[in-house]
C-alpha atoms as a PDB file:
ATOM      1  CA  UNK A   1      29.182 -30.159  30.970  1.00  0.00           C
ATOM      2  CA  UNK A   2      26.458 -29.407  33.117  1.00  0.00           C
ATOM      3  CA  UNK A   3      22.890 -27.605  32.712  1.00  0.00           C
ATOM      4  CA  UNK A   4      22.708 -25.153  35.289  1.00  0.00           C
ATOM      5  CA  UNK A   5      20.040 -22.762  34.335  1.00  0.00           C
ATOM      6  CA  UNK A   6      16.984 -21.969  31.829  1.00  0.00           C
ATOM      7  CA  UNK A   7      16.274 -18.589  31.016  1.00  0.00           C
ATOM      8  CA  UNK A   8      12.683 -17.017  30.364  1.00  0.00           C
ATOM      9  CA  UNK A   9      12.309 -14.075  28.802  1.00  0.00           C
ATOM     10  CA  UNK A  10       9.650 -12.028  29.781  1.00  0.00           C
ATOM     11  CA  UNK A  11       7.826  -8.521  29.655  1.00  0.00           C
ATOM     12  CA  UNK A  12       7.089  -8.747  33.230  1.00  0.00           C
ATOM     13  CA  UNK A  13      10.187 -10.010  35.497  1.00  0.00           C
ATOM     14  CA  UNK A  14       8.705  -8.565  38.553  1.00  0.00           C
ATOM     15  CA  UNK A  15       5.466 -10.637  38.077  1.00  0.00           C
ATOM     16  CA  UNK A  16       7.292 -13.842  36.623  1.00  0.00           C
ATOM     17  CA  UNK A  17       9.588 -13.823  39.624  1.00  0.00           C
ATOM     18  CA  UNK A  18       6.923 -13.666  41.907  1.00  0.00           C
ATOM     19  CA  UNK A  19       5.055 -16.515  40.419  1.00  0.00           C
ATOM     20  CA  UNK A  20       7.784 -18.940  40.662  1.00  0.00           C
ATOM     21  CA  UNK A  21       8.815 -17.911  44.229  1.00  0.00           C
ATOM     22  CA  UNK A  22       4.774 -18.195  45.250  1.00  0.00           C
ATOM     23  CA  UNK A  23       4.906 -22.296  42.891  1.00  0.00           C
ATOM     24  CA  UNK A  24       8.540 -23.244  44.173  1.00  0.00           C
ATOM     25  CA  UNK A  25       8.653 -21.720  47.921  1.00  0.00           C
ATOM     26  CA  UNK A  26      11.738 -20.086  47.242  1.00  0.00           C
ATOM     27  CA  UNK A  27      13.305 -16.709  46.795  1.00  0.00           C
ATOM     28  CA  UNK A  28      13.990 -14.726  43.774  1.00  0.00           C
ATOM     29  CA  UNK A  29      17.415 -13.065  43.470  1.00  0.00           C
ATOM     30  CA  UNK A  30      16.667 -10.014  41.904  1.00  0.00           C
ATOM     31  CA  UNK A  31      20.050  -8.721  40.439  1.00  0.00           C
ATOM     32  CA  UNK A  32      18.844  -5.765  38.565  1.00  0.00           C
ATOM     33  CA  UNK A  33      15.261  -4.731  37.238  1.00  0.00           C
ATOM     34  CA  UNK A  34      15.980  -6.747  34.183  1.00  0.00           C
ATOM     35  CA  UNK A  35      17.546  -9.912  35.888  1.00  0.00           C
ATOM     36  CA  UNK A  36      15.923 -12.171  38.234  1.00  0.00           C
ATOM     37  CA  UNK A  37      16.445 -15.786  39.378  1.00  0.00           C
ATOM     38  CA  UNK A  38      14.919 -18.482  41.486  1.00  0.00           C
ATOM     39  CA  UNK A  39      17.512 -21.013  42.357  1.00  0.00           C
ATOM     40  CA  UNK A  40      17.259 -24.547  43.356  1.00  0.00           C
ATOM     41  CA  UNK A  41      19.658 -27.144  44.540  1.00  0.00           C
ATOM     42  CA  UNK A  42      19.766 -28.775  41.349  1.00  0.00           C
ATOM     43  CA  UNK A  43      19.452 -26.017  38.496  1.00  0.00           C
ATOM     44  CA  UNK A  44      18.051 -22.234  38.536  1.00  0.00           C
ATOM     45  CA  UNK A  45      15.054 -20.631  36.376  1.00  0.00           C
ATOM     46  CA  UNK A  46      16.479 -17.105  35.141  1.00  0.00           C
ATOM     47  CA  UNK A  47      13.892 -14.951  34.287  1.00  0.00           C
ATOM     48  CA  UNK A  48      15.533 -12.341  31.658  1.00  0.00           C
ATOM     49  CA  UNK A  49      13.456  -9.231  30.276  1.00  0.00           C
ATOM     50  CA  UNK A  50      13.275  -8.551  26.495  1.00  0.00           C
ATOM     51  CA  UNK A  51      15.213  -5.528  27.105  1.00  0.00           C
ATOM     52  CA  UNK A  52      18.418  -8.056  27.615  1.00  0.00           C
ATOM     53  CA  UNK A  53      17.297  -9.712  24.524  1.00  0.00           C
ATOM     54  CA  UNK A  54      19.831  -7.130  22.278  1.00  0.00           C
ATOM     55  CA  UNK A  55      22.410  -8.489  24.173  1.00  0.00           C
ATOM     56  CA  UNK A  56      22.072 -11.992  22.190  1.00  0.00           C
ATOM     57  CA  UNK A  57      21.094 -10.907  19.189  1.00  0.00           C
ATOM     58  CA  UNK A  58      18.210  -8.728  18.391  1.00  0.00           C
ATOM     59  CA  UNK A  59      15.096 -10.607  17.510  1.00  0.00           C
ATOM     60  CA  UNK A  60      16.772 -14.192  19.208  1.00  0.00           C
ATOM     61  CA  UNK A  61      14.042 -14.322  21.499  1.00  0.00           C
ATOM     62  CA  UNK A  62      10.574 -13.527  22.196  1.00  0.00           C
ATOM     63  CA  UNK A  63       8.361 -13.314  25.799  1.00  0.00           C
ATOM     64  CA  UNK A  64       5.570 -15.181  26.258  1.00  0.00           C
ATOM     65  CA  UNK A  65       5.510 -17.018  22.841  1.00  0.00           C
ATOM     66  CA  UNK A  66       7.123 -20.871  24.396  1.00  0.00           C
ATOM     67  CA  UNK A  67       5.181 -23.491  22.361  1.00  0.00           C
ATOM     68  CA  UNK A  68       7.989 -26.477  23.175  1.00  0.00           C
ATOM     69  CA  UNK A  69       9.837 -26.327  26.620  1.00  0.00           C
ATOM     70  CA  UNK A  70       8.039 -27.502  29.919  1.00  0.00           C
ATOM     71  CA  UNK A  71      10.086 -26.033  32.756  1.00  0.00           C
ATOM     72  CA  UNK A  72       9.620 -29.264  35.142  1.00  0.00           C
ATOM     73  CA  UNK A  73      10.037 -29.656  39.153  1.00  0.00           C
ATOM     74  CA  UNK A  74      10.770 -32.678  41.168  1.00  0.00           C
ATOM     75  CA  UNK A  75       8.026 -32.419  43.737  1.00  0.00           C
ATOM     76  CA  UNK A  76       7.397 -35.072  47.331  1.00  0.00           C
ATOM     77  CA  UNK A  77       3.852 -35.153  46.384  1.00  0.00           C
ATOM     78  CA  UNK A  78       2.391 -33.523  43.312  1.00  0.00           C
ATOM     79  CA  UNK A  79      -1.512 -34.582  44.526  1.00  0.00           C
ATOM     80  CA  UNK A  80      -0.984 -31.840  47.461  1.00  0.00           C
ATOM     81  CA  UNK A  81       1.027 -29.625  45.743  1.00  0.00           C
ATOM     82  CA  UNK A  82      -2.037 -29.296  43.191  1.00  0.00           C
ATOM     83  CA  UNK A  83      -4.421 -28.878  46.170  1.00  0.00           C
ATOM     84  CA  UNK A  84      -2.148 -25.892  47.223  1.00  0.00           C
ATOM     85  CA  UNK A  85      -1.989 -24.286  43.758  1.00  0.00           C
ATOM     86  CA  UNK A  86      -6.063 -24.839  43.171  1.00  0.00           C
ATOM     87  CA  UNK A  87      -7.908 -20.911  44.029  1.00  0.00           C
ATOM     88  CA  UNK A  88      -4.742 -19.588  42.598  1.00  0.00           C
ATOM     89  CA  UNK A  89      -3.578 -20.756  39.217  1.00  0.00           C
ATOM     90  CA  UNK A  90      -6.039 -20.083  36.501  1.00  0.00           C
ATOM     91  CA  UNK A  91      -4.723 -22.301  34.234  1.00  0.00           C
ATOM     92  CA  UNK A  92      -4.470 -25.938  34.395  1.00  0.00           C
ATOM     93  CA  UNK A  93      -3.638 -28.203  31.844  1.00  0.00           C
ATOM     94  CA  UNK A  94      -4.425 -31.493  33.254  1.00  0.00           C
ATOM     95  CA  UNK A  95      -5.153 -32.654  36.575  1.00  0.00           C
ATOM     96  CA  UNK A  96      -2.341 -35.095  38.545  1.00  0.00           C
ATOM     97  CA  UNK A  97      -2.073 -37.749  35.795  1.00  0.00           C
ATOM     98  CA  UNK A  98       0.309 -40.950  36.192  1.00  0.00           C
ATOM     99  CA  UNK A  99       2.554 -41.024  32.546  1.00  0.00           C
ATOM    100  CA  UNK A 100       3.603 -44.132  31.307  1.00  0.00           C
ATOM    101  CA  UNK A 101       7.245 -43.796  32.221  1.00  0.00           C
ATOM    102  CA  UNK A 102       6.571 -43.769  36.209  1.00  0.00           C
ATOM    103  CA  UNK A 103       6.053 -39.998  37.171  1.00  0.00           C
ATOM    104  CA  UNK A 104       2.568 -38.113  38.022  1.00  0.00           C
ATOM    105  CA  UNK A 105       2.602 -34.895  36.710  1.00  0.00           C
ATOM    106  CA  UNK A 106       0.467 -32.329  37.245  1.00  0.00           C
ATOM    107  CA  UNK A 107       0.484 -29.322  34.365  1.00  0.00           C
ATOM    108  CA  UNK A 108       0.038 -25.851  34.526  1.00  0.00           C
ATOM    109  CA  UNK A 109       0.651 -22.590  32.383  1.00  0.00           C
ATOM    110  CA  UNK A 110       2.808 -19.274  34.403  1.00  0.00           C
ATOM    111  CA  UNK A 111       1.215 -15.811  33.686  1.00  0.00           C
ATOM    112  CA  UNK A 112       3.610 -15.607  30.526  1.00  0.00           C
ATOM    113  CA  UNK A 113       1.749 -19.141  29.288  1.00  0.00           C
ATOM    114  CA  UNK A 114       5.053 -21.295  29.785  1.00  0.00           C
ATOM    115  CA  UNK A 115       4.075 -25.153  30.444  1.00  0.00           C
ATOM    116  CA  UNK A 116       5.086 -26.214  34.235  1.00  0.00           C
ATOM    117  CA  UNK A 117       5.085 -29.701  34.998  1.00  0.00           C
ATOM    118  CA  UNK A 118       5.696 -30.553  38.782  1.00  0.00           C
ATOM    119  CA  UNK A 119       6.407 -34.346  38.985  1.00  0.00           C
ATOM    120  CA  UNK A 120       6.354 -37.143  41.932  1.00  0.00           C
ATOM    121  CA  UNK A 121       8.244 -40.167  40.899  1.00  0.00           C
ATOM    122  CA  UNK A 122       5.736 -43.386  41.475  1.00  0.00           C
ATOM    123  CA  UNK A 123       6.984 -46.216  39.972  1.00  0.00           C
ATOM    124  CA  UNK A 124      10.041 -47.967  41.407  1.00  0.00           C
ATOM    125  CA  UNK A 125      12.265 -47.106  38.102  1.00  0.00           C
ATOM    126  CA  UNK A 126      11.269 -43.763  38.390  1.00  0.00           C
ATOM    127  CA  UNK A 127      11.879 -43.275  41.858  1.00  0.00           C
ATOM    128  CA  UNK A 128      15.109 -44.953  41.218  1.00  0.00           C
ATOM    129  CA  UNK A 129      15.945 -42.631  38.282  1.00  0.00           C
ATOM    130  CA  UNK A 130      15.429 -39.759  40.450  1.00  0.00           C
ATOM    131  CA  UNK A 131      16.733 -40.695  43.756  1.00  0.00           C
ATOM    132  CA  UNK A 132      20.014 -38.931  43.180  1.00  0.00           C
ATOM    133  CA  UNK A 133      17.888 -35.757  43.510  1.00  0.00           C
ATOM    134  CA  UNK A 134      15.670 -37.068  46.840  1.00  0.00           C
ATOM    135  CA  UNK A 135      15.863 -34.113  49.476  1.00  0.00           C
END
């Protein structure tokens, strides 16, 4: 089994997609005005609007109301990327911060209020954990 994707559902796919594609670099796949995706070589952020939410089950889920996940990216250096997200985020949660387990982390909400962690392994176990994912 293998995770392959985590879906956000959103009143604003348009905006959403944006955002990533501005935070990650990359492209957003738009398949229809409901459906977007930004895909990565390891996993893709799908960016659903509540309109597809019927198609689960009505009421299974809600935009803009995440109080759990952090949707977290592997990052070569998370001190510049915060110097290229500063005069354009508008919400950060903490400045680059070294965790206890190895990583430095730098937190920020996306226009829905979703967590977003982008991480630089620094410790030698946690560059080793993540090596298999080194560009």
């Amino acid at each position: 089994m293998n995770l392959v994707s985590i879906r956000l559902i959103t009143d604003h796919v348009a905006t959403l997609a944006s955002f990533y594609e501005r935070v990650t670099g990359g492209d957003a796949v738009h398949l229809n005005e409901h459906f977007a995706e930004v895909r990565t070589p390891c996993g893709t952020l799908a960016i659903g609007s509540t309109a597809t939410v019927g198609l689960f089950g009505p009421g299974s889920a809600r935009p803009a109301d995440n109080h759990t996940a952090i949707i977290e990216f592997l990052v070569d250096d998370v001190d510049l990327e915060y110097q290229k997200l500063q005069g354009w985020i508008t919400t950060f949660v903490n400045e680059p911060t070294t965790m206890p387990w190895g990583n430095r982390s730098l937190l920020f909400r996306d226009p829905d209020g979703n967590l977003v962690n982008f991480f630089t392994p620094v410790t030698a176990a946690a560059i080793e954990k993540f090596a298999a994912y080194a560009r």
